[in-house]
Protein backbone atom coordinates (compact mmCIF):
# COMPACT_ATOMS: atom_id res chain seq x y z
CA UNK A 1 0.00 0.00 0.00
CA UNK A 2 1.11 3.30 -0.95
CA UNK A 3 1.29 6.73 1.22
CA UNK A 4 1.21 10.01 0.14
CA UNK A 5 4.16 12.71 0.71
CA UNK A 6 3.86 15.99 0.65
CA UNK A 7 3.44 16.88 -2.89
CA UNK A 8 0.90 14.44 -3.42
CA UNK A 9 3.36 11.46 -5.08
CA UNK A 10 2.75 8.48 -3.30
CA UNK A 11 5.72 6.39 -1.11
CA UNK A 12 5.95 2.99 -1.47
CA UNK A 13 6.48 0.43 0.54
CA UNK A 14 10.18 0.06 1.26
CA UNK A 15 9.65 4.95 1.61
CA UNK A 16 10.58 5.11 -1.78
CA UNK A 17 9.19 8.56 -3.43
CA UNK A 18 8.79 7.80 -7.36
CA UNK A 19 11.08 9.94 -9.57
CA UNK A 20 8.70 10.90 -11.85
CA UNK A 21 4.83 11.93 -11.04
CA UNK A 22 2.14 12.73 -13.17
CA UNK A 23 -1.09 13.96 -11.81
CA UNK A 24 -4.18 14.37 -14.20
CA UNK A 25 -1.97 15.78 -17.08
CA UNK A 26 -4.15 17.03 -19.52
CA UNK A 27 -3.09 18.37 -23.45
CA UNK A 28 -5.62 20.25 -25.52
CA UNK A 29 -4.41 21.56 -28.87
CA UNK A 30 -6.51 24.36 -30.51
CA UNK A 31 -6.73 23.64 -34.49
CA UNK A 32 -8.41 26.59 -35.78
CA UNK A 33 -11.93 26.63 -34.12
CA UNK A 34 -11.43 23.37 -32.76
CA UNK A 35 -10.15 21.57 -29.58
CA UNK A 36 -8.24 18.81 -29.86
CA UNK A 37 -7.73 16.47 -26.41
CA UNK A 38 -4.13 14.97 -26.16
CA UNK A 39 -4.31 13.90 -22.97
CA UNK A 40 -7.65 13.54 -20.96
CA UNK A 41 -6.01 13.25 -17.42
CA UNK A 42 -2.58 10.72 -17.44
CA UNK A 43 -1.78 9.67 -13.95
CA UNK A 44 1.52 7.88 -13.61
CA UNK A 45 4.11 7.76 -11.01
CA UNK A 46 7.68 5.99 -11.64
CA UNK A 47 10.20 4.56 -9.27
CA UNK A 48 14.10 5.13 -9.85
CA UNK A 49 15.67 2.36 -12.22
CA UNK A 50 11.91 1.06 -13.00
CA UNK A 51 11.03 0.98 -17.00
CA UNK A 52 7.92 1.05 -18.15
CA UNK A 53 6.48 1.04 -22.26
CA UNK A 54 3.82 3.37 -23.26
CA UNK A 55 2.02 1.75 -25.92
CA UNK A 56 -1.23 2.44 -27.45
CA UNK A 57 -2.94 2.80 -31.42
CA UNK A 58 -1.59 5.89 -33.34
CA UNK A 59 -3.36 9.18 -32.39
CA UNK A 60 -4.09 7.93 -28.54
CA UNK A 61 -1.20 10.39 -27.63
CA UNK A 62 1.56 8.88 -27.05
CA UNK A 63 4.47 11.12 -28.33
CA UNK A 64 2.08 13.71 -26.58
CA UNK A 65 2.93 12.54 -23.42
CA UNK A 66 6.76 11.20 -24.09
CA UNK A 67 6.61 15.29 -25.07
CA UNK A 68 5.68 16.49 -21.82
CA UNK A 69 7.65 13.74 -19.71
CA UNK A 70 10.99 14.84 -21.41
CA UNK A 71 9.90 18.25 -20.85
CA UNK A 72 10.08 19.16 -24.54
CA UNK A 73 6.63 20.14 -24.12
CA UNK A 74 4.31 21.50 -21.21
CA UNK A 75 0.62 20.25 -20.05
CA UNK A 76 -2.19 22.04 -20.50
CA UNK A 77 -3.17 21.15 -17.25
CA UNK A 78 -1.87 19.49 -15.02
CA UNK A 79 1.06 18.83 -12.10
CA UNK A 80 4.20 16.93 -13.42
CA UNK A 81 6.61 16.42 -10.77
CA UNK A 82 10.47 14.99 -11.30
CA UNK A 83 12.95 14.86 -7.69
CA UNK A 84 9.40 16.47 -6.08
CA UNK A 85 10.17 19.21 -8.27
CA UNK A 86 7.11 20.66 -9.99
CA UNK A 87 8.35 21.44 -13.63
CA UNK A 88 4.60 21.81 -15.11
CA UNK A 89 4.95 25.48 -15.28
CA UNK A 90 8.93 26.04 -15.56
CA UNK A 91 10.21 28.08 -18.07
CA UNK A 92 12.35 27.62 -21.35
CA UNK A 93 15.90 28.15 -19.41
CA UNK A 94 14.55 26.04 -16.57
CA UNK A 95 13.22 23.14 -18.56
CA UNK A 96 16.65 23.22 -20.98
CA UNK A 97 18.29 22.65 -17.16
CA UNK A 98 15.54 19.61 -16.57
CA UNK A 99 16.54 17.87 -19.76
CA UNK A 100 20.28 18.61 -19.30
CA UNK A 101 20.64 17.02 -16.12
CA UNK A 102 18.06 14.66 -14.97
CA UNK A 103 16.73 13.58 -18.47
CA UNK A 104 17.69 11.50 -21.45
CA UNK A 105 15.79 11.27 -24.38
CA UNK A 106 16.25 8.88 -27.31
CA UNK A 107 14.32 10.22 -30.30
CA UNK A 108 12.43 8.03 -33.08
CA UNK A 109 14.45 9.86 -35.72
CA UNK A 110 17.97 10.12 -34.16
CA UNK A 111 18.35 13.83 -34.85
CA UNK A 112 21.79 14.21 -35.06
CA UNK A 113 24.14 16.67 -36.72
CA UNK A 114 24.39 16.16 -39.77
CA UNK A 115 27.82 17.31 -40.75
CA UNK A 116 28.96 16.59 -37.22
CA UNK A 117 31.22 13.31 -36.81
CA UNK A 118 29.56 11.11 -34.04
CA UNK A 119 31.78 12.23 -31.78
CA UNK A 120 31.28 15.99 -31.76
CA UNK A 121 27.28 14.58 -31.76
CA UNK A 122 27.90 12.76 -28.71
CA UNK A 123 29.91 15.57 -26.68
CA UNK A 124 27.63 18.00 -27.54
CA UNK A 125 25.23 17.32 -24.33
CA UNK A 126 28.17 17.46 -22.21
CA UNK A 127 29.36 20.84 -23.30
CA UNK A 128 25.79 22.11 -22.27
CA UNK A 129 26.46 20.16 -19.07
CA UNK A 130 29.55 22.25 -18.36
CA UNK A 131 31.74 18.61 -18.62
CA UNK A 132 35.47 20.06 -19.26
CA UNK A 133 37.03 19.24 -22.50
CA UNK A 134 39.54 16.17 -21.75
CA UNK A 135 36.71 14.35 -19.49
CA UNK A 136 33.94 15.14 -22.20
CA UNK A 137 35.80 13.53 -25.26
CA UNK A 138 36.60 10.36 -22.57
CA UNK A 139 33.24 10.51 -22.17
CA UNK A 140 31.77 10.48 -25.42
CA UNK A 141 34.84 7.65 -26.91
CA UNK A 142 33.36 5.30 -23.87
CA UNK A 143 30.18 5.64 -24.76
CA UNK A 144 29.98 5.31 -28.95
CA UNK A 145 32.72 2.37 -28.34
CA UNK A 146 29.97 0.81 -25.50
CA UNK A 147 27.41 0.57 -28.18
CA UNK A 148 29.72 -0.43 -30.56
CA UNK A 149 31.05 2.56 -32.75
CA UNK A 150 34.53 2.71 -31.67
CA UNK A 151 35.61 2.91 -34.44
CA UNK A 152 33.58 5.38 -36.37
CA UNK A 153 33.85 8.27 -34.10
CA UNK A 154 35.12 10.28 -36.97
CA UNK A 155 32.41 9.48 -39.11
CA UNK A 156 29.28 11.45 -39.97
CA UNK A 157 25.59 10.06 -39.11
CA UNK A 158 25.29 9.34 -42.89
CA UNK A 159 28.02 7.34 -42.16
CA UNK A 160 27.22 5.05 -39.30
């Protein structure tokens, strides 16, 4: 059985607070004179190092919500918490800071640079992050060469 904390996210049963907490998240998009409905009040909580699948029939708004949970996108209405930290009505600097360091978002279309090798891609994150040079090319080698491009760091996405 689950309590609730202060801000309204439940605790499980080991006091665990969930990392991520959506609360009746609601997304209406006006199209001309009429009102599309996104999202018709998502609840959903998630515990660190827990992975769930959203999954659903095109149009039931999925990306809609992947929008709003990597912050690329705000509800309508709503409370979206992340750390207990209520991000539904942050602003454009304060959301960039959200995705920089607390999410990671792997797109359908891979939107990289296009005349960047995969290297300078990879970095590119950790120069927002304020990672120092050396550490930051470390960094980005260990991870292309984890998933198995070690040895087309120099090459461009068209490439890989």
């Amino acid at each position: 059985m689950a309590a609730d904390n202060r801000n309204g996210a439940s605790v499980d049963s080991q006091g665990e607070a969930p990392v991520v907490v959506l609360r009746d998240i609601k997304k209406i998009y006006q199209m001309g004179d009429v009102e599309v409905q996104a999202l018709r009040g998502v609840d959903l909580e998630i515990l660190q190092g827990e992975m769930i699948a959203v999954m659903g029939p095109s149009g039931s708004g999925k990306s809609t919500l992947m929008n709003i949970v990597g912050c690329l996108d705000v509800p309508s209405e709503g409370q979206y918490l992340i750390d207990a930290q209520d991000v539904s009505r942050l602003n454009d600097d304060q959301l960039a800071e959200i995705r920089c360091r607390k999410i990671g978002f792997v797109f359908q279309s891979f939107n990289l640079l296009a005349r960047t090798t995969a290297l300078a891609n990879v970095e590119l994150p950790l120069v927002y992050a304020g990672v120092s040079g050396r550490e930051r090319r470390q960094r980005a080698v260990e991870s292309l060469t984890l998933v198995g491009l070690g040895d087309r760091l120099h090459h461009k996405p068209s490439e890989l």
